[in-house]
PDB file of N, CA and C in Angstrom:
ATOM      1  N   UNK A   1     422.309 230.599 284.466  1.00  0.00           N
ATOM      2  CA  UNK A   1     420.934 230.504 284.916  1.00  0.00           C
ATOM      3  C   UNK A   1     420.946 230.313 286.423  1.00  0.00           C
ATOM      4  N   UNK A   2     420.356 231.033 287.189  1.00  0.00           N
ATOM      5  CA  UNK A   2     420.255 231.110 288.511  1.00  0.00           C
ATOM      6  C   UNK A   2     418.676 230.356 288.594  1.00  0.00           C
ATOM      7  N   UNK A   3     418.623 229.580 290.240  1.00  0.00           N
ATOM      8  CA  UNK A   3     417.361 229.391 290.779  1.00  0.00           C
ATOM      9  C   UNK A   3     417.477 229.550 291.972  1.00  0.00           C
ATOM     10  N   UNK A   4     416.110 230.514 292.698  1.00  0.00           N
ATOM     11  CA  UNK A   4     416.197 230.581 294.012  1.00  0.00           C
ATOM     12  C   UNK A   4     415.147 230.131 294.095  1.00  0.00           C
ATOM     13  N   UNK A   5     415.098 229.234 295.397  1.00  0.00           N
ATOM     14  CA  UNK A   5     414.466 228.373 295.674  1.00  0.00           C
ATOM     15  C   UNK A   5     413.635 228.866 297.298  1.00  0.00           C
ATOM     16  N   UNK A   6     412.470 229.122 297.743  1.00  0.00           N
ATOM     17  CA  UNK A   6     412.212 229.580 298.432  1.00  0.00           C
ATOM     18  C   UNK A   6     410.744 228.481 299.130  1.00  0.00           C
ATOM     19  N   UNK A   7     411.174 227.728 300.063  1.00  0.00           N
ATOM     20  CA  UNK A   7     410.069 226.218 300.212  1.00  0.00           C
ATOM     21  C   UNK A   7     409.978 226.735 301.914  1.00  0.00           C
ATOM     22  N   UNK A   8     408.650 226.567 302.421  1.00  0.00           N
ATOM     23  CA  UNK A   8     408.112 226.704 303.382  1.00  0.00           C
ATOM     24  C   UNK A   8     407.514 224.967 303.892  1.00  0.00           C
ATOM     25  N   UNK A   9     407.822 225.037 305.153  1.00  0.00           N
ATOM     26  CA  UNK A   9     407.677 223.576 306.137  1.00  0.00           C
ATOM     27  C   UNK A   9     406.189 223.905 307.044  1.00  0.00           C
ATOM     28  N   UNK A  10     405.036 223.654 306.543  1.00  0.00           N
ATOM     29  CA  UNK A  10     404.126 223.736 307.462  1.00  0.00           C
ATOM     30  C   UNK A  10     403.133 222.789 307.901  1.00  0.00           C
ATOM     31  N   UNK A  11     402.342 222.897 309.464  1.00  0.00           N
ATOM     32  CA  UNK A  11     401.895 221.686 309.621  1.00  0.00           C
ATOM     33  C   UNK A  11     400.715 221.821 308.899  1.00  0.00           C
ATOM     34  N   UNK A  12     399.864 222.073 307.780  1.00  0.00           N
ATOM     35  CA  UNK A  12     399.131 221.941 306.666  1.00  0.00           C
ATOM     36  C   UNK A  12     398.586 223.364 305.841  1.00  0.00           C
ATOM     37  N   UNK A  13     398.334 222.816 304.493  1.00  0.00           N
ATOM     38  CA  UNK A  13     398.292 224.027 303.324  1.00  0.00           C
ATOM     39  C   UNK A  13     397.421 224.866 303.809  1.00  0.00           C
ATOM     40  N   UNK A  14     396.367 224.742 303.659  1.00  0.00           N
ATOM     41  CA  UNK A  14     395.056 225.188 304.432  1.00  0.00           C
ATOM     42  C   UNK A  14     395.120 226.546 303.222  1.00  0.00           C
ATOM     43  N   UNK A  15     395.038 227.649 304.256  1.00  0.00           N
ATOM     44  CA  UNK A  15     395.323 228.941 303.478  1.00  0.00           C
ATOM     45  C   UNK A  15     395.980 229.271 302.669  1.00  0.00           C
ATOM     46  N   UNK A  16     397.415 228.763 302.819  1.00  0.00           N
ATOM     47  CA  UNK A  16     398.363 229.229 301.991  1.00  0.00           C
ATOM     48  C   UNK A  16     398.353 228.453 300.998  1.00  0.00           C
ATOM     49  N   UNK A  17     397.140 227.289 300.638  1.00  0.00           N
ATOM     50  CA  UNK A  17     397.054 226.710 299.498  1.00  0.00           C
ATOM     51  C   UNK A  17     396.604 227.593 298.251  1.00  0.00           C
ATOM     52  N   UNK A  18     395.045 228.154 298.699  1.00  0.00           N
ATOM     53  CA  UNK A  18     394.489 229.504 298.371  1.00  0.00           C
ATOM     54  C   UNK A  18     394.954 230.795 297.939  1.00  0.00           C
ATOM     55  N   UNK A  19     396.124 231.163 298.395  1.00  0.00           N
ATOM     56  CA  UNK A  19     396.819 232.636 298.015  1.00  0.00           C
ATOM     57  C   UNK A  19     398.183 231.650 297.059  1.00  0.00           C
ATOM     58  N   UNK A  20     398.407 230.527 296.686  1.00  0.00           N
ATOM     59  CA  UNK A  20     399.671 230.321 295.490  1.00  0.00           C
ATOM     60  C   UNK A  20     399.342 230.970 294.142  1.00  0.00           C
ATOM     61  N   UNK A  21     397.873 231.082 293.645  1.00  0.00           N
ATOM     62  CA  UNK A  21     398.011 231.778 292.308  1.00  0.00           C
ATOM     63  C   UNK A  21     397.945 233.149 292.484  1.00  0.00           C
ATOM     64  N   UNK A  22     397.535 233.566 293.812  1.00  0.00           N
ATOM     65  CA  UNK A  22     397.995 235.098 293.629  1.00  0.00           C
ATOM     66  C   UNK A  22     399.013 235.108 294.168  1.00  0.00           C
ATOM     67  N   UNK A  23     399.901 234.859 294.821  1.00  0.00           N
ATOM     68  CA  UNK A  23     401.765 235.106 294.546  1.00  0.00           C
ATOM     69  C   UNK A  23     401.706 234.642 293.524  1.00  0.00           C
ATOM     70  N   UNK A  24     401.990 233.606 293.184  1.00  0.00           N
ATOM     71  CA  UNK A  24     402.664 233.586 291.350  1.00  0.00           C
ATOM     72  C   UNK A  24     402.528 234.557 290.793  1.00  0.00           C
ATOM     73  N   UNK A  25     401.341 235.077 290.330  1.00  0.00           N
ATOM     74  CA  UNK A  25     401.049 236.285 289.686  1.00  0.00           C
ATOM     75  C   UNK A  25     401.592 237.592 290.131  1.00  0.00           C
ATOM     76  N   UNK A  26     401.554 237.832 291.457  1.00  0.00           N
ATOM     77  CA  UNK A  26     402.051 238.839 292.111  1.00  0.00           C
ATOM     78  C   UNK A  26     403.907 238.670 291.402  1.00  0.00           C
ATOM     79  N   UNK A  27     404.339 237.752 291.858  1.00  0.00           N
ATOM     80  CA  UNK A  27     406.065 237.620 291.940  1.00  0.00           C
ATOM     81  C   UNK A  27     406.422 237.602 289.720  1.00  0.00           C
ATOM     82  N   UNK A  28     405.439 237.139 288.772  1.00  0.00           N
ATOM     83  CA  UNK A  28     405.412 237.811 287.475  1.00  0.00           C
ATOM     84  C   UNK A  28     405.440 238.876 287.056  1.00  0.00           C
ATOM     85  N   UNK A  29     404.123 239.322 287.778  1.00  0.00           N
ATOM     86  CA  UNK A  29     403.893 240.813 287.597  1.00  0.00           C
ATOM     87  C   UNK A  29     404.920 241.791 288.110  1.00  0.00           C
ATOM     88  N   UNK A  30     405.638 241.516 289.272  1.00  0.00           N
ATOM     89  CA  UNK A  30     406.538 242.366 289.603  1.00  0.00           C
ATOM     90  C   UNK A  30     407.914 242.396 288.382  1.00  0.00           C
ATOM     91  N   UNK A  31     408.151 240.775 288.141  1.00  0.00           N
ATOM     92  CA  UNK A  31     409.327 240.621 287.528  1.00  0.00           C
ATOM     93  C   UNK A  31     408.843 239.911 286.442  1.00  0.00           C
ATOM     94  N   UNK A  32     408.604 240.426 285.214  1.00  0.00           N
ATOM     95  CA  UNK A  32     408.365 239.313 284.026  1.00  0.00           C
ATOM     96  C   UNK A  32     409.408 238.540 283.433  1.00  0.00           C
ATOM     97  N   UNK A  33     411.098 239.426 284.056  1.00  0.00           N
ATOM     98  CA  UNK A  33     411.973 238.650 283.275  1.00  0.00           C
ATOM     99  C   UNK A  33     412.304 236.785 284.120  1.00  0.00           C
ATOM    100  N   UNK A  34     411.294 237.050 285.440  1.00  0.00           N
ATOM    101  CA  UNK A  34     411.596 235.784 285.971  1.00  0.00           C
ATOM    102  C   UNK A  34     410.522 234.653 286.030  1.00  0.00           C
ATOM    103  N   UNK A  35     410.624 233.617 285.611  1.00  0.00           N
ATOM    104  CA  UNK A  35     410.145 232.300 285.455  1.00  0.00           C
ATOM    105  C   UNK A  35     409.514 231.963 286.975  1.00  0.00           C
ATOM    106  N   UNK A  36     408.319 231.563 286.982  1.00  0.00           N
ATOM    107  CA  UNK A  36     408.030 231.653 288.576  1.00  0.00           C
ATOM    108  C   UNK A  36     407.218 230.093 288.298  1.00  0.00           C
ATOM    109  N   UNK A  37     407.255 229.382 289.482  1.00  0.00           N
ATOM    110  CA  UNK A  37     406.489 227.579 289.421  1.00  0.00           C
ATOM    111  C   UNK A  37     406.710 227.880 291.017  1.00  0.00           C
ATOM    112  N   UNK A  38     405.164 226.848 291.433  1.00  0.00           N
ATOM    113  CA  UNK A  38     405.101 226.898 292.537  1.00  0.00           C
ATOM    114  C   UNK A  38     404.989 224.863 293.051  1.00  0.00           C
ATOM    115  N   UNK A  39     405.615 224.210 293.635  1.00  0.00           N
ATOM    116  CA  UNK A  39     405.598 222.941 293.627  1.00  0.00           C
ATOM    117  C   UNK A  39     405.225 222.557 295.115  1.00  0.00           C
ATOM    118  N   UNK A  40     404.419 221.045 295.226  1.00  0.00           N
ATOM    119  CA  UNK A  40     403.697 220.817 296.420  1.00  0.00           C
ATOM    120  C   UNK A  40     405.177 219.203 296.733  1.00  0.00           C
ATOM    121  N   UNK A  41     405.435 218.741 297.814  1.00  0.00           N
ATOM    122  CA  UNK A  41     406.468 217.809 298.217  1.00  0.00           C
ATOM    123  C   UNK A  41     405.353 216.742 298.112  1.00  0.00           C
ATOM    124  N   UNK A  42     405.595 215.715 297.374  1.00  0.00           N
ATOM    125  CA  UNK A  42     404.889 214.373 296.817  1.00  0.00           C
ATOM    126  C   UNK A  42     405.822 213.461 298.529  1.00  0.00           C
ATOM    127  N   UNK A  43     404.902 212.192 298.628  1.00  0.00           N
ATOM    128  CA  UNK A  43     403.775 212.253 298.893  1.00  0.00           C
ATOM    129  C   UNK A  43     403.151 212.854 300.444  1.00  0.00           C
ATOM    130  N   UNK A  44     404.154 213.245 301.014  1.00  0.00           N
ATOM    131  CA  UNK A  44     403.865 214.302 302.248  1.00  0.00           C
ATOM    132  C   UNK A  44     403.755 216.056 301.664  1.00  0.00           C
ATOM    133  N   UNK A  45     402.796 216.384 301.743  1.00  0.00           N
ATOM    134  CA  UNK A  45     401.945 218.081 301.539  1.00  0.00           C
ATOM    135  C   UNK A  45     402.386 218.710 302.261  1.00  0.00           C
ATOM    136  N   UNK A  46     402.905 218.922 302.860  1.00  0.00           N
ATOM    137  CA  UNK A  46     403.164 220.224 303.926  1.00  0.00           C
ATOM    138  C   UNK A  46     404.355 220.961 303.473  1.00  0.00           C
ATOM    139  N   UNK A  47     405.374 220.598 302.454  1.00  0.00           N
ATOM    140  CA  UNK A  47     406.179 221.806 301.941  1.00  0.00           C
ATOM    141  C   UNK A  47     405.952 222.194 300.662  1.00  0.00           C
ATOM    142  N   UNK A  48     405.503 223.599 300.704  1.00  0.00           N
ATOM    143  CA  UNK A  48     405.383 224.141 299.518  1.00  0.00           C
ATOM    144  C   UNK A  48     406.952 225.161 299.024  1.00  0.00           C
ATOM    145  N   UNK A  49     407.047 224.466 297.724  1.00  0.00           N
ATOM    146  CA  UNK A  49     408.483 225.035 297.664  1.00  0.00           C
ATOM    147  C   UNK A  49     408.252 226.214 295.834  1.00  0.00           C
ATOM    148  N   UNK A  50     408.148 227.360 295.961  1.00  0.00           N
ATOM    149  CA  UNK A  50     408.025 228.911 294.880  1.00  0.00           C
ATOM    150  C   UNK A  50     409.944 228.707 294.341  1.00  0.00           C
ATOM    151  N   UNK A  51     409.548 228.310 292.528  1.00  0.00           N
ATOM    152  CA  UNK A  51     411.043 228.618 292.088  1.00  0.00           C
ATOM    153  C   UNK A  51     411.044 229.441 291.430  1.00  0.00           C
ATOM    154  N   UNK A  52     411.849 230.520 291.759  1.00  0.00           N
ATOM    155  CA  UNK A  52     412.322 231.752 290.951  1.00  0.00           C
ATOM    156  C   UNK A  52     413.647 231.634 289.772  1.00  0.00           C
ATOM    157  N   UNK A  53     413.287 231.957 288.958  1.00  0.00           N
ATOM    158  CA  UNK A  53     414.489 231.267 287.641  1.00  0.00           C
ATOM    159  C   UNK A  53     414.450 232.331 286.637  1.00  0.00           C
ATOM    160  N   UNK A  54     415.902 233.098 287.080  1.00  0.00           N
ATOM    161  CA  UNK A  54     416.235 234.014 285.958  1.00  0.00           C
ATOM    162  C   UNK A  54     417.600 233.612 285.213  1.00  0.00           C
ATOM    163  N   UNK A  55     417.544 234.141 283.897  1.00  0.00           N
ATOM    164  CA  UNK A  55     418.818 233.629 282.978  1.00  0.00           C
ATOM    165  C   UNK A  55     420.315 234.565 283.388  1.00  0.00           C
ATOM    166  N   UNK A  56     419.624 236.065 284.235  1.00  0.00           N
ATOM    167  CA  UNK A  56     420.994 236.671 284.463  1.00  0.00           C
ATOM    168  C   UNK A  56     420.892 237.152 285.839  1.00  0.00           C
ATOM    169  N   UNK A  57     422.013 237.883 286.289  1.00  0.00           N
ATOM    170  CA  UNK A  57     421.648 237.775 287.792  1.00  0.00           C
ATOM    171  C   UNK A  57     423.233 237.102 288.356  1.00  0.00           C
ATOM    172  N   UNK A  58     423.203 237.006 289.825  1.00  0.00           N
ATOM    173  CA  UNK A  58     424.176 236.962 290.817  1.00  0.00           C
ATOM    174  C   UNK A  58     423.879 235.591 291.791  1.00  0.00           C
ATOM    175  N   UNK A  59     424.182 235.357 292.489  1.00  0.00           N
ATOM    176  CA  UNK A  59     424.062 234.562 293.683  1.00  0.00           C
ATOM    177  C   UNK A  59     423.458 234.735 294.679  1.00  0.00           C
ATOM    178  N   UNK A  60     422.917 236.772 294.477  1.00  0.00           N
ATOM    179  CA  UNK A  60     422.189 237.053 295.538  1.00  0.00           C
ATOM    180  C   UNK A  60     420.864 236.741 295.890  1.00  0.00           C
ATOM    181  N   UNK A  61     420.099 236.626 296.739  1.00  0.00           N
ATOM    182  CA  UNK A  61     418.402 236.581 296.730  1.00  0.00           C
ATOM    183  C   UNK A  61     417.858 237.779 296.142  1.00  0.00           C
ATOM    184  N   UNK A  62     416.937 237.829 295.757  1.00  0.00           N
ATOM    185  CA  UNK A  62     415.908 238.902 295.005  1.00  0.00           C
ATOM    186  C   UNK A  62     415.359 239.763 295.748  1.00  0.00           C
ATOM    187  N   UNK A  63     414.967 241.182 295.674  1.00  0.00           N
ATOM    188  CA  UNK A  63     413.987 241.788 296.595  1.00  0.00           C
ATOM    189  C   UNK A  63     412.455 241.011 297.091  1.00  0.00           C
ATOM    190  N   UNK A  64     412.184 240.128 295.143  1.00  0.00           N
ATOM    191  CA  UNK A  64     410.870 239.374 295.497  1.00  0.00           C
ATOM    192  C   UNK A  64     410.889 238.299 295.867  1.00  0.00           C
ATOM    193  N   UNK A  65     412.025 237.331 296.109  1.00  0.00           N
ATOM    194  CA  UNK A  65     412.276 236.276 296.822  1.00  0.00           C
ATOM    195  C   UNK A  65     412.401 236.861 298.601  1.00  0.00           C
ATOM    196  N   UNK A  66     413.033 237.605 298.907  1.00  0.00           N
ATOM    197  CA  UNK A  66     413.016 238.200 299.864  1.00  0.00           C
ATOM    198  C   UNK A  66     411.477 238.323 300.867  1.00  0.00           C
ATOM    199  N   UNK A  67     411.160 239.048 299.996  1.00  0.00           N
ATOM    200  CA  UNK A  67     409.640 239.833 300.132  1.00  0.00           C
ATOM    201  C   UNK A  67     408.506 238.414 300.518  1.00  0.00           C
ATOM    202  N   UNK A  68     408.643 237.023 299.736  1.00  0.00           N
ATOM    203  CA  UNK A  68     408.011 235.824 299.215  1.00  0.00           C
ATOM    204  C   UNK A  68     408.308 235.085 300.825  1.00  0.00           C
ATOM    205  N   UNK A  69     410.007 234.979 301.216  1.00  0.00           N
ATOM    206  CA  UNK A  69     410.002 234.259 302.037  1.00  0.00           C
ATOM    207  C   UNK A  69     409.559 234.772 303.438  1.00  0.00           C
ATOM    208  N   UNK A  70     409.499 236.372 303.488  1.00  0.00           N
ATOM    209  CA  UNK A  70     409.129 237.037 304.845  1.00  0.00           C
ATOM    210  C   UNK A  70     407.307 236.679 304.753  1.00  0.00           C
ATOM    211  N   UNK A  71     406.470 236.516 303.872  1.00  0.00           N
ATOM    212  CA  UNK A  71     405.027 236.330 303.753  1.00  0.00           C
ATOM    213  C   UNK A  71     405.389 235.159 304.572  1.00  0.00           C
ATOM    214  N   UNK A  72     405.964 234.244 303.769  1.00  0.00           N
ATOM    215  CA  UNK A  72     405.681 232.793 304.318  1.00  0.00           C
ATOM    216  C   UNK A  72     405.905 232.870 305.642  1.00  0.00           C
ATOM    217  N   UNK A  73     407.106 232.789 306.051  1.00  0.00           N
ATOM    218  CA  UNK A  73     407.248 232.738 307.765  1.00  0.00           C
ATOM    219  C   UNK A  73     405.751 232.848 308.908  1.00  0.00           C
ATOM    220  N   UNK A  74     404.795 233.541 307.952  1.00  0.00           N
ATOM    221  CA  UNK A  74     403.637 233.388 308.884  1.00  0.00           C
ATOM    222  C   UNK A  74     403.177 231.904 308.674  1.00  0.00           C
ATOM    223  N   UNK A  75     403.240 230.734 307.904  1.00  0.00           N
ATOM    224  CA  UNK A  75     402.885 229.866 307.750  1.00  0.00           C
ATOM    225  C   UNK A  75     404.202 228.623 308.293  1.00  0.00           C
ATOM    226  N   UNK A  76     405.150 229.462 308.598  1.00  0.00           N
ATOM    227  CA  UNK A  76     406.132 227.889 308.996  1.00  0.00           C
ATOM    228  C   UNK A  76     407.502 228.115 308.654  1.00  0.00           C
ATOM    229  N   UNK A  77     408.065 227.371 308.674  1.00  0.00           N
ATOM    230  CA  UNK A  77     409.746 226.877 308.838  1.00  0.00           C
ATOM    231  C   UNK A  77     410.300 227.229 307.281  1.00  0.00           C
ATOM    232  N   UNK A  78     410.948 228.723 307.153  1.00  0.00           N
ATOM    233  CA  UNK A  78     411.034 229.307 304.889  1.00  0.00           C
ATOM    234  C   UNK A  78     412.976 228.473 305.480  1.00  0.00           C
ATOM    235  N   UNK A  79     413.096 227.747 304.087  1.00  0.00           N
ATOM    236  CA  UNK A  79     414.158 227.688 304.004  1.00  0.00           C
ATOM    237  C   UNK A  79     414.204 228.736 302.455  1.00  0.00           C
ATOM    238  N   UNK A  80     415.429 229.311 302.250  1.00  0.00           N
ATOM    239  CA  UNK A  80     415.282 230.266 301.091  1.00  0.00           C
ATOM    240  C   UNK A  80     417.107 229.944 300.396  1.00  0.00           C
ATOM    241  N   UNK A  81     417.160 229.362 299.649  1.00  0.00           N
ATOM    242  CA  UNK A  81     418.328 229.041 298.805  1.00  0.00           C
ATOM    243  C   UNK A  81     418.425 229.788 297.489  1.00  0.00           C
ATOM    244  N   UNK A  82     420.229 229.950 296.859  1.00  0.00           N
ATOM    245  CA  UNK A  82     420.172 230.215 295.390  1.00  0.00           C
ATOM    246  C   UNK A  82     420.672 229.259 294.757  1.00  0.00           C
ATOM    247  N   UNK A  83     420.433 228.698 293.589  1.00  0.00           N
ATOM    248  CA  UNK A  83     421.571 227.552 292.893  1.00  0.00           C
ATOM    249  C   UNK A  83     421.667 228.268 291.468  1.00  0.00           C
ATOM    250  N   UNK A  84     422.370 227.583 290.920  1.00  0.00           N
ATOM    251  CA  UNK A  84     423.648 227.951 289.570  1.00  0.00           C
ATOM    252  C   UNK A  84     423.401 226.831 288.862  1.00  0.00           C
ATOM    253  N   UNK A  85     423.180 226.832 287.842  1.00  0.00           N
ATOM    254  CA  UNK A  85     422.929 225.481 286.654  1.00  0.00           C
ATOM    255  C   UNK A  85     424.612 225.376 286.487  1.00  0.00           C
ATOM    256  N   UNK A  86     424.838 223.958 286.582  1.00  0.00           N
ATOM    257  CA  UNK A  86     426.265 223.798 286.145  1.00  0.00           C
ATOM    258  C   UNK A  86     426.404 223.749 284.669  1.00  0.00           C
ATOM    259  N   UNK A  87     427.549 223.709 284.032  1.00  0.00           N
ATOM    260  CA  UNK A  87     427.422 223.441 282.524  1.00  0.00           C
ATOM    261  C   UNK A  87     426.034 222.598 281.815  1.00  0.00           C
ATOM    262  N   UNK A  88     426.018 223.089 280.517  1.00  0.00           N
ATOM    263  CA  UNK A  88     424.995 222.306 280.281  1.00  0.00           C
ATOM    264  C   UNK A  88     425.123 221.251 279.104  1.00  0.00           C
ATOM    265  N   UNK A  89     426.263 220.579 279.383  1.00  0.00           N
ATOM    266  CA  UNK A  89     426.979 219.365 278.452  1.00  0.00           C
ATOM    267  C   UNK A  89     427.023 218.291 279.246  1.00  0.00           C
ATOM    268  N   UNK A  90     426.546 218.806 280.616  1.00  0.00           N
ATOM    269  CA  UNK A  90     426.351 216.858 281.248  1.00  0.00           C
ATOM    270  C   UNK A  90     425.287 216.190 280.317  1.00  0.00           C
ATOM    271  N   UNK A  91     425.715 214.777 280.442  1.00  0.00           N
ATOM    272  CA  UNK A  91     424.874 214.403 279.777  1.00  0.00           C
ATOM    273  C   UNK A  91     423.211 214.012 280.315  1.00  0.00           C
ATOM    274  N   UNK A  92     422.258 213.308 280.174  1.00  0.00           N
ATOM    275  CA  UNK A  92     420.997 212.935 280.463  1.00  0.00           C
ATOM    276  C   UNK A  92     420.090 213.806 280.076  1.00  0.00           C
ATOM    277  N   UNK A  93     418.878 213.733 280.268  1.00  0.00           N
ATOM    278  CA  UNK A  93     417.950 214.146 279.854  1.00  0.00           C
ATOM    279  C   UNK A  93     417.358 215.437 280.353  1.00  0.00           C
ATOM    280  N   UNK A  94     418.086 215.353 281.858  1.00  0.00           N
ATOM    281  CA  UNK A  94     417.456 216.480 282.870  1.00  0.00           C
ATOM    282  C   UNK A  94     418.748 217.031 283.298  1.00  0.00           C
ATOM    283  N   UNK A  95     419.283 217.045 282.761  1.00  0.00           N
ATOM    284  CA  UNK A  95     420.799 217.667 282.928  1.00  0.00           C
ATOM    285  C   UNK A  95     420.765 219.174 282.734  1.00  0.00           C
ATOM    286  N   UNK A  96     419.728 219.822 282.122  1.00  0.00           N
ATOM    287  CA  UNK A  96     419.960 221.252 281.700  1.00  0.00           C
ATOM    288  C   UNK A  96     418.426 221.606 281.291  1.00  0.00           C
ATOM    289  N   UNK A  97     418.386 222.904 281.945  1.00  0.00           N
ATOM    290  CA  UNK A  97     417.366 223.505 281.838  1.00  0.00           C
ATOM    291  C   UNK A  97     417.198 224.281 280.015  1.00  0.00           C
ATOM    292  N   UNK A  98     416.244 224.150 279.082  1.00  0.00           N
ATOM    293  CA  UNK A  98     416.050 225.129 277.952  1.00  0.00           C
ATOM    294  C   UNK A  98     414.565 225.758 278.085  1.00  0.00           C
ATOM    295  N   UNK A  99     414.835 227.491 277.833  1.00  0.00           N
ATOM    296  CA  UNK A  99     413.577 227.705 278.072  1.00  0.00           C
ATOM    297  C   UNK A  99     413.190 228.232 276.458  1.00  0.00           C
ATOM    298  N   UNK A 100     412.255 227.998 276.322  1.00  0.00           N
ATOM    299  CA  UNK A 100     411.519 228.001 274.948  1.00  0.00           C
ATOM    300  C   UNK A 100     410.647 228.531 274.698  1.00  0.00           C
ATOM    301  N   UNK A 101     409.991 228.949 275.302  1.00  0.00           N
ATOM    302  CA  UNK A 101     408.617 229.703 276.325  1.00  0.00           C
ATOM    303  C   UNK A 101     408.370 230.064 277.252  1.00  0.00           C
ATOM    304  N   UNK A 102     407.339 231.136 277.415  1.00  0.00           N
ATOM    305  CA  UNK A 102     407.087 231.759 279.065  1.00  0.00           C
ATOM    306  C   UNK A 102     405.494 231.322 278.836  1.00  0.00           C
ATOM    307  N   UNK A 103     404.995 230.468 280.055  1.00  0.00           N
ATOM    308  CA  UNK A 103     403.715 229.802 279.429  1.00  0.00           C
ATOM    309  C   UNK A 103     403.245 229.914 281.300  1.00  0.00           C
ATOM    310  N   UNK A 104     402.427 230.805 281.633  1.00  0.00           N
ATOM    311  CA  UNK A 104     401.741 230.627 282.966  1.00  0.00           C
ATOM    312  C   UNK A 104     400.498 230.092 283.181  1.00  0.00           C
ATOM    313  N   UNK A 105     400.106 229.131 283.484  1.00  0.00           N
ATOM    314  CA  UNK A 105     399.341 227.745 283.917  1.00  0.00           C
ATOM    315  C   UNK A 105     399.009 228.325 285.039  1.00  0.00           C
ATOM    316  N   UNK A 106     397.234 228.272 285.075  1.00  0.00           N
ATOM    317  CA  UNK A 106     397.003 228.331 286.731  1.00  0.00           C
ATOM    318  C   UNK A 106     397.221 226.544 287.171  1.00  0.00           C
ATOM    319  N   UNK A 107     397.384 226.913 288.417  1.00  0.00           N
ATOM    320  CA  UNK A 107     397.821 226.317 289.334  1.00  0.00           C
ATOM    321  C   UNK A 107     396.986 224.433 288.884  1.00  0.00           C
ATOM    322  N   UNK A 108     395.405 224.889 288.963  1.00  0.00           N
ATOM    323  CA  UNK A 108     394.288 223.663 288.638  1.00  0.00           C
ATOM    324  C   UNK A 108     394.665 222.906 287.480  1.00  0.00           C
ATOM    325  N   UNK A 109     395.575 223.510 286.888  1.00  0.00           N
ATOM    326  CA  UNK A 109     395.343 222.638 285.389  1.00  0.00           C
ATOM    327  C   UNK A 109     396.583 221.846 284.892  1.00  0.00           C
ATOM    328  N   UNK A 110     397.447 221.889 286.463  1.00  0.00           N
ATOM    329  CA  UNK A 110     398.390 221.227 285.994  1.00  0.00           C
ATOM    330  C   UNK A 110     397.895 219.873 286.403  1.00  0.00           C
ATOM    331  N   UNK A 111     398.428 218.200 286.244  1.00  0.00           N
ATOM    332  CA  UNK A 111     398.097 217.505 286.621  1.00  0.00           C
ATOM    333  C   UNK A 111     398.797 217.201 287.652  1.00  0.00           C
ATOM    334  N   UNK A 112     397.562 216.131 289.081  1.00  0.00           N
ATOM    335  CA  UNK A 112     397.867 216.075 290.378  1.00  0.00           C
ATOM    336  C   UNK A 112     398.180 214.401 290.410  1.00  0.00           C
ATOM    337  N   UNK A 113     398.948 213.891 290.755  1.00  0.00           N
ATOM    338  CA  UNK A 113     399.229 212.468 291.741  1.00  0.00           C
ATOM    339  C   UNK A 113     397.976 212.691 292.920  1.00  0.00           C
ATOM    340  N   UNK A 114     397.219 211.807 292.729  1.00  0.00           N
ATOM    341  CA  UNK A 114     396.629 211.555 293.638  1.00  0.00           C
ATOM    342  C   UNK A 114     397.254 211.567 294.950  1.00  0.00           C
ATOM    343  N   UNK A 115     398.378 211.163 295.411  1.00  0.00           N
ATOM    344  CA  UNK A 115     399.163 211.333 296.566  1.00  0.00           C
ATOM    345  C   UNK A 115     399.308 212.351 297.153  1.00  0.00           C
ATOM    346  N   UNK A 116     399.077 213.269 296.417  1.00  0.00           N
ATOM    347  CA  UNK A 116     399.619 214.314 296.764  1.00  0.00           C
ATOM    348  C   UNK A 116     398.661 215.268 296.758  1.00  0.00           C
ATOM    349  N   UNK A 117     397.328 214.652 296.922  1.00  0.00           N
ATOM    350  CA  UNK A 117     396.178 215.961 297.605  1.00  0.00           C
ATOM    351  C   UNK A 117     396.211 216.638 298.573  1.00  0.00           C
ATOM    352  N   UNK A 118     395.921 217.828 298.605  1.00  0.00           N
ATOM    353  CA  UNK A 118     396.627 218.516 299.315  1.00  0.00           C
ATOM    354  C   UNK A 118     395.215 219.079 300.518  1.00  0.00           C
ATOM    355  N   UNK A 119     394.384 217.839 300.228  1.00  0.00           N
ATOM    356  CA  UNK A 119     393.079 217.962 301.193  1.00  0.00           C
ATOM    357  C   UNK A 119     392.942 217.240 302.225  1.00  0.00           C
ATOM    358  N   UNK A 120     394.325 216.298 301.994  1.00  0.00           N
ATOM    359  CA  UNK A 120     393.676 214.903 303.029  1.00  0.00           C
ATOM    360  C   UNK A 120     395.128 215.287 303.869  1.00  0.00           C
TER     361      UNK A 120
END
């Protein structure tokens, strides 16, 4: 299981709060075989970090990770990483990813930490 990780550093969401459910959708629609979540940095807002998570695949970045982190750069500082799930016999609870479902949630309906409004 690969994750590329593609998180932008900006001095606030503003706009690019507005266009996250259309990338998500956009970066699905292109690729359905990939798992797409878009996450806000608790309790400082200003990095928004898009995870791309496919079960097969290389170490390389994606055309749509690619494509994801050149948008951002108009908004700020893209760091763009790949990671590798290590075995999945460590032990704990969060030790290993299982996917069980492909379930896309707009963005509103997940629940927010107050901390982490992304208005103030």
């Amino acid at each position: 299981m690969w994750l590329e990780a593609i998180t932008v550093r900006t001095p606030e969401l503003g706009d690019l709060e507005r266009q996250i459910p259309v990338l998500v959708q956009q970066l699905t629609a292109d690729s359905p075989e990939v798992e797409v979540a878009a996450y806000v940095r608790c309790p400082a807002n200003h990095d928004l970090s898009f995870h791309l998570i496919r079960e097969e695949g290389s170490g390389e970045v994606t055309s749509q990770g690619l494509h994801l982190a050149e948008a951002l750069r108009a908004y700020g500082t893209v760091d763009h990483t790949i990671w590798q799930r290590v075995s999945p016999h460590l032990s704990g609870p969060s030790s290993f990813h299982t996917k069980t479902s492909r379930q896309v949630l707009p963005i509103e309906a997940e629940p927010q930490d107050p901390s982490c409004d992304p208005t103030t």
